[in-house]
N, C-alpha and C. Protein backbone atom coordinates (compact mmCIF):
# COMPACT_ATOMS: atom_id res chain seq x y z
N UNK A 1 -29.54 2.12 6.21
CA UNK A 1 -29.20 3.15 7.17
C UNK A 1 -27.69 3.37 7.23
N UNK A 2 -26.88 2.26 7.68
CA UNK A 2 -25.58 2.27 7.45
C UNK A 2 -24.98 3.13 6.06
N UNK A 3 -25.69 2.62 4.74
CA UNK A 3 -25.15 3.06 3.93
C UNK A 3 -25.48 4.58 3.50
N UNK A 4 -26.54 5.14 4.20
CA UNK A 4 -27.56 6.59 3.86
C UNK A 4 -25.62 7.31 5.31
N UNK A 5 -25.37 6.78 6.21
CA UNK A 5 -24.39 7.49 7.00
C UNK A 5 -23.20 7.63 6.52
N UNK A 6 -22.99 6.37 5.69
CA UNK A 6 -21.36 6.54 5.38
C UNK A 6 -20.93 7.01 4.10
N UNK A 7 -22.48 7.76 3.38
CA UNK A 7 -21.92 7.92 1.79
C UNK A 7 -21.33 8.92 1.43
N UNK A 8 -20.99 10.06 2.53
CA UNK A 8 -20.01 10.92 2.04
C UNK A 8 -18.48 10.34 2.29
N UNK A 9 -18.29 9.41 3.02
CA UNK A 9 -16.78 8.65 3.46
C UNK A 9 -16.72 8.16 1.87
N UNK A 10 -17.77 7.62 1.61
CA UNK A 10 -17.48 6.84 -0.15
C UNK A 10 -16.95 7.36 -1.30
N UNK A 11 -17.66 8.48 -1.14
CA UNK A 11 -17.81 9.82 -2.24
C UNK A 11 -16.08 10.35 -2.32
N UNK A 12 -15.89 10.20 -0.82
CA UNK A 12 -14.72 11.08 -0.27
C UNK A 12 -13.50 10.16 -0.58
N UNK A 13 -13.54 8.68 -0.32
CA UNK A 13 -12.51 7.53 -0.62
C UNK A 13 -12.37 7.26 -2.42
N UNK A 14 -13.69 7.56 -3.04
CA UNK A 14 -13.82 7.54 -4.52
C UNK A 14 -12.64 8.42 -4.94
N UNK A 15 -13.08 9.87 -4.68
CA UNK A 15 -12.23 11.14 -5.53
C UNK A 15 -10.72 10.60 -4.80
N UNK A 16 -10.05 10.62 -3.88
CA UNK A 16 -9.39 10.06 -3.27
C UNK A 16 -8.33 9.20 -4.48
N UNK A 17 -9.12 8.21 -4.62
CA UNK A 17 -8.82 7.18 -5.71
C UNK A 17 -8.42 7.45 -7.24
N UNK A 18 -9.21 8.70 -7.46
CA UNK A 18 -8.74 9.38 -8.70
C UNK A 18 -7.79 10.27 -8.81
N UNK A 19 -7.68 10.98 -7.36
CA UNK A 19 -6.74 12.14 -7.43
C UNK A 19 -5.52 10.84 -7.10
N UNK A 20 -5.08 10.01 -6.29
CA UNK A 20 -4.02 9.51 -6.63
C UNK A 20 -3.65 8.65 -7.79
N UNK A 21 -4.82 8.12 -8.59
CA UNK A 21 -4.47 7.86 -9.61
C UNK A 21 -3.79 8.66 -10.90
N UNK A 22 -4.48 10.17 -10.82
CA UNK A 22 -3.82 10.64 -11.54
C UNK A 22 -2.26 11.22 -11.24
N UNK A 23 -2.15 11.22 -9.88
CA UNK A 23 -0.79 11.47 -9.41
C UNK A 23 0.44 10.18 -9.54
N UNK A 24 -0.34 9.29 -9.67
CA UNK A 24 0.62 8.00 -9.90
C UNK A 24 0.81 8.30 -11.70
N UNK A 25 -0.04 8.33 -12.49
CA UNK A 25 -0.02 8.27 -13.75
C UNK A 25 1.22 9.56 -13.66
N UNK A 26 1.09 10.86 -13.14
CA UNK A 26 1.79 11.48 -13.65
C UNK A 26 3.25 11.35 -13.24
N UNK A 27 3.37 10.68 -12.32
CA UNK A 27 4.97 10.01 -12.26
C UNK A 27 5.66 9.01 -12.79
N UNK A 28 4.40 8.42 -13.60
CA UNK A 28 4.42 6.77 -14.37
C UNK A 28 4.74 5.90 -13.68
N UNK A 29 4.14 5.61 -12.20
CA UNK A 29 4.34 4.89 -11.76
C UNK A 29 3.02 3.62 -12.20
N UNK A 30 2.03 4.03 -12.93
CA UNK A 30 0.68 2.64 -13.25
C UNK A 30 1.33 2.04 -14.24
N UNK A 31 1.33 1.25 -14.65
CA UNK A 31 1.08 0.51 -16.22
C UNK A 31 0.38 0.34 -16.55
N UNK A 32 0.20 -0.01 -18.25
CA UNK A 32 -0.75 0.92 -18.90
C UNK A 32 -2.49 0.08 -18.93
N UNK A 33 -2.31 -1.37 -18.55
CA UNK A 33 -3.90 -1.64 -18.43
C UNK A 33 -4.56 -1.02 -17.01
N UNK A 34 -3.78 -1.31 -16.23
CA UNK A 34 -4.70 -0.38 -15.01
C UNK A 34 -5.01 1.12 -15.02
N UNK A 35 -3.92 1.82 -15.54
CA UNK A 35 -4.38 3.08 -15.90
C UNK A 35 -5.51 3.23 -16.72
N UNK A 36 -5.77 2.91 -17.95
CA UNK A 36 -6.74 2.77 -18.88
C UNK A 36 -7.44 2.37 -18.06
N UNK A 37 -7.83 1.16 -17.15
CA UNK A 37 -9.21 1.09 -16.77
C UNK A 37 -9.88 2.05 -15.48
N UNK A 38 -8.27 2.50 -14.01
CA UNK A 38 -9.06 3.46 -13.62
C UNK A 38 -9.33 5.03 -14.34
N UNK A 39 -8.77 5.14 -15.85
CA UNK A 39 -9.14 6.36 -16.39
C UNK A 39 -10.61 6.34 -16.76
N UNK A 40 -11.02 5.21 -17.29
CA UNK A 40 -12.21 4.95 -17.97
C UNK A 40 -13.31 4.77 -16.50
N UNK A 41 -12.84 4.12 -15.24
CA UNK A 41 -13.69 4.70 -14.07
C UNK A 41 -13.90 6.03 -13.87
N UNK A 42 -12.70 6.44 -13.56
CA UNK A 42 -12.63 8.04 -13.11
C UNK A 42 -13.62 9.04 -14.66
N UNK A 43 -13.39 8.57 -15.49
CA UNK A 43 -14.09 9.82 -16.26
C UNK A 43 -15.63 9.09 -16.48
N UNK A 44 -15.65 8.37 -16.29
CA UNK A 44 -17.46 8.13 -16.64
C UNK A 44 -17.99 8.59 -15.23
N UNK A 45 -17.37 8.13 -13.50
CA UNK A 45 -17.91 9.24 -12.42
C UNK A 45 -17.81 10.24 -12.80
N UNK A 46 -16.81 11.20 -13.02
CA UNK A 46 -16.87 12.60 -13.44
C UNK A 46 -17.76 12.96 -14.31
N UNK A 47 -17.86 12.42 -15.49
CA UNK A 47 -18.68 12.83 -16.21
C UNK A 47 -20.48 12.75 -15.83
N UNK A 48 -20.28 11.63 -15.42
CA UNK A 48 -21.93 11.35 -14.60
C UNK A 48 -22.46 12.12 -13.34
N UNK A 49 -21.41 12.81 -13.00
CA UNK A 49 -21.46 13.77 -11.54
C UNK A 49 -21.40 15.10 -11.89
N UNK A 50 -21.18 15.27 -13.24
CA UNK A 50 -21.39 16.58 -14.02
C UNK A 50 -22.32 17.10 -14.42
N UNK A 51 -23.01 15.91 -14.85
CA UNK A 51 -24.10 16.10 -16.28
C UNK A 51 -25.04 15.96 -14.87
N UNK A 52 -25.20 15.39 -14.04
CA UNK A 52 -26.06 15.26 -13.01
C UNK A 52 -26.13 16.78 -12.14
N UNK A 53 -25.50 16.81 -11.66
CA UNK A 53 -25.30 18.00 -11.15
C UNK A 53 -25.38 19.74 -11.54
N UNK A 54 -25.55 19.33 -13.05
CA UNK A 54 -26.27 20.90 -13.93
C UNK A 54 -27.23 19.99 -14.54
N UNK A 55 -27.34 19.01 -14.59
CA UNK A 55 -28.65 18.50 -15.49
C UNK A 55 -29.85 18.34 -14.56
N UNK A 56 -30.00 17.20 -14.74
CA UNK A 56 -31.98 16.82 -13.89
C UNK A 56 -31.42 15.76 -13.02
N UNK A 57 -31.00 16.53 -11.41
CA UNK A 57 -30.32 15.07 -10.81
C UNK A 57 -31.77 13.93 -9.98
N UNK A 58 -31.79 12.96 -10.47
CA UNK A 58 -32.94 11.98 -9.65
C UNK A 58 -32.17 10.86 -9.13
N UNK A 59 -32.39 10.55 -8.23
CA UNK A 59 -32.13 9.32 -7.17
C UNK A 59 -31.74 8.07 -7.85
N UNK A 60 -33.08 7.74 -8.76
CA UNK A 60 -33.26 6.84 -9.27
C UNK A 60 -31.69 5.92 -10.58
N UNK A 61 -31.23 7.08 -10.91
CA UNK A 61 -29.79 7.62 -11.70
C UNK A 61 -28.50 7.31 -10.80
N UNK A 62 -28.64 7.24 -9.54
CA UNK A 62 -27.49 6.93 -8.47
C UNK A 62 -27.38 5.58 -9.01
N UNK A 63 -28.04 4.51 -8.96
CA UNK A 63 -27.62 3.22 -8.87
C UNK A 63 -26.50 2.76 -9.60
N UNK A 64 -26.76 2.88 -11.06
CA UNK A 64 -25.80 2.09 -11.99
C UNK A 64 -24.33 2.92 -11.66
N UNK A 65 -23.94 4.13 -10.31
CA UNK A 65 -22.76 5.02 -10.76
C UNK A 65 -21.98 4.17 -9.10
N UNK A 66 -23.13 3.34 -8.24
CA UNK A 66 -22.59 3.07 -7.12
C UNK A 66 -21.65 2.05 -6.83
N UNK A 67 -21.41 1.25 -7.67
CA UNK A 67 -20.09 0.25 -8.09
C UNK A 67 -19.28 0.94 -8.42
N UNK A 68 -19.02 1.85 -9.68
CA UNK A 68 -18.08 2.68 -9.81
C UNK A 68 -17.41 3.65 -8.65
N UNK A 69 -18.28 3.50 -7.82
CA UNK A 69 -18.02 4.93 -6.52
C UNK A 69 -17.06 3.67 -5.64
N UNK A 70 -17.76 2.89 -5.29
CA UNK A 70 -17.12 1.15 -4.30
C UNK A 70 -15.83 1.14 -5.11
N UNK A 71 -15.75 0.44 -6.52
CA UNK A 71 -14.56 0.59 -7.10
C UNK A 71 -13.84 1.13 -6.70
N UNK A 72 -13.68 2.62 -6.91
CA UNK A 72 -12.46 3.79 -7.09
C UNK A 72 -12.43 3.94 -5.52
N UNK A 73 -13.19 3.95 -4.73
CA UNK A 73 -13.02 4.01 -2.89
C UNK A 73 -11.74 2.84 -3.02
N UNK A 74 -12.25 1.29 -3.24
CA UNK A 74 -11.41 0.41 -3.36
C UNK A 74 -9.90 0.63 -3.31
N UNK A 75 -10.20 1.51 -4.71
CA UNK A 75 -8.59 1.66 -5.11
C UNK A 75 -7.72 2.78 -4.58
N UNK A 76 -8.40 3.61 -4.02
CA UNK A 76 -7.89 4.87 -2.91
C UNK A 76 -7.70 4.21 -1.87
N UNK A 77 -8.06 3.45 -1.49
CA UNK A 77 -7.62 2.30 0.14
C UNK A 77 -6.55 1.92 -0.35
N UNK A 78 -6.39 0.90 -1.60
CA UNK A 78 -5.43 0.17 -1.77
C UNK A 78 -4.11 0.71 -2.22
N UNK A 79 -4.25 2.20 -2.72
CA UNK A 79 -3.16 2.96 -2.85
C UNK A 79 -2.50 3.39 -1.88
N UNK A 80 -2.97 3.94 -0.76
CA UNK A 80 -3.18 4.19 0.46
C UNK A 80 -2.41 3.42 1.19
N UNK A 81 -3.03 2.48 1.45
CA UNK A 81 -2.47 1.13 2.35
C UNK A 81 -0.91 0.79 1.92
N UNK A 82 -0.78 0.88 0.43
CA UNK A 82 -0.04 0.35 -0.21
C UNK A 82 1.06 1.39 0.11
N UNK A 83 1.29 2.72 -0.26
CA UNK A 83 1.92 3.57 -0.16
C UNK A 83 2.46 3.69 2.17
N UNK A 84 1.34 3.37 2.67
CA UNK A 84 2.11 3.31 4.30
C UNK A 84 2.81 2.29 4.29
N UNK A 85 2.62 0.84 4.13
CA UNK A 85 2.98 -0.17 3.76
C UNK A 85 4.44 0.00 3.45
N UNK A 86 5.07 0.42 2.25
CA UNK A 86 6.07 0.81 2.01
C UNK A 86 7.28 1.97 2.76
N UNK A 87 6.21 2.61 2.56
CA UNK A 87 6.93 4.04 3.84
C UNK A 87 7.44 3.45 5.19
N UNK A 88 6.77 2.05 5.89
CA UNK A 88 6.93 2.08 7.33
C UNK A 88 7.96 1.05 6.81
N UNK A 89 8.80 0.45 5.77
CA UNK A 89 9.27 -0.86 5.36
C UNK A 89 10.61 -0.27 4.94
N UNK A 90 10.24 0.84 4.54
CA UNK A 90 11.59 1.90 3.96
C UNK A 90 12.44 2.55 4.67
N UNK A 91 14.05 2.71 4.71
CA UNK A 91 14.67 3.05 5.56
C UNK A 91 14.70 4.47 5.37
C-alpha cells in the first residue's frame, strides 16, 4: 500500500537523478566510473520506459526496472542533499 502511494515520488526522485546527473556530467563535475555507471542506469530506465510505453506495457515487466528506479531516486537525494549541504557551508 505504502509503496502503490509513493510511486510517483520514486518515478519523480529517479528522473531527478538523471537530469542532475547529466547536468553534473556536463560541467565535469562526475568522474568517469560513476558517470559510466549512472549513464548505463539512466539509459537502460529510459530505454525500458520507452519500449514500454509504445510497446505492450504489463505489470509483470515493472519488477526487474524497480531497483534501477530506488537506485537513481538514491542518487537524486544524494545529489541533492549534497549540493544544500555545501550551499549552507559556503560563504
Amino acid at each position: 500500500m505504502a509503496m502503490h502511494l509513493t510511486h510517483w515520488l520514486w518515478i519523480i526522485m529517479a528522473f531527478a537523478g538523471i537530469v542532475i546527473s547529466v547536468v553534473q556530467f556536463k560541467r565535469g563535475q562526475l568522474e568517469p566510473v560513476p558517470l559510466f555507471i549512472l549513464s548505463l542506469l539512466s539509459m537502460t530506465v529510459i530505454y525500458f520506459l520507452t519500449i514500454h510505453m509504445v510497446g505492450f506495457p504489463i505489470a509483470r515487466y515493472n519488477i526487474p526496472i524497480l531497483p534501477l528506479l530506488f537506485l537513481l531516486a538514491a542518487v537524486g537525494l544524494a545529489r541533492i542533499a549534497t549540493y544544500l549541504v555545501r550551499s549552507k557551508t559556503d560563504p
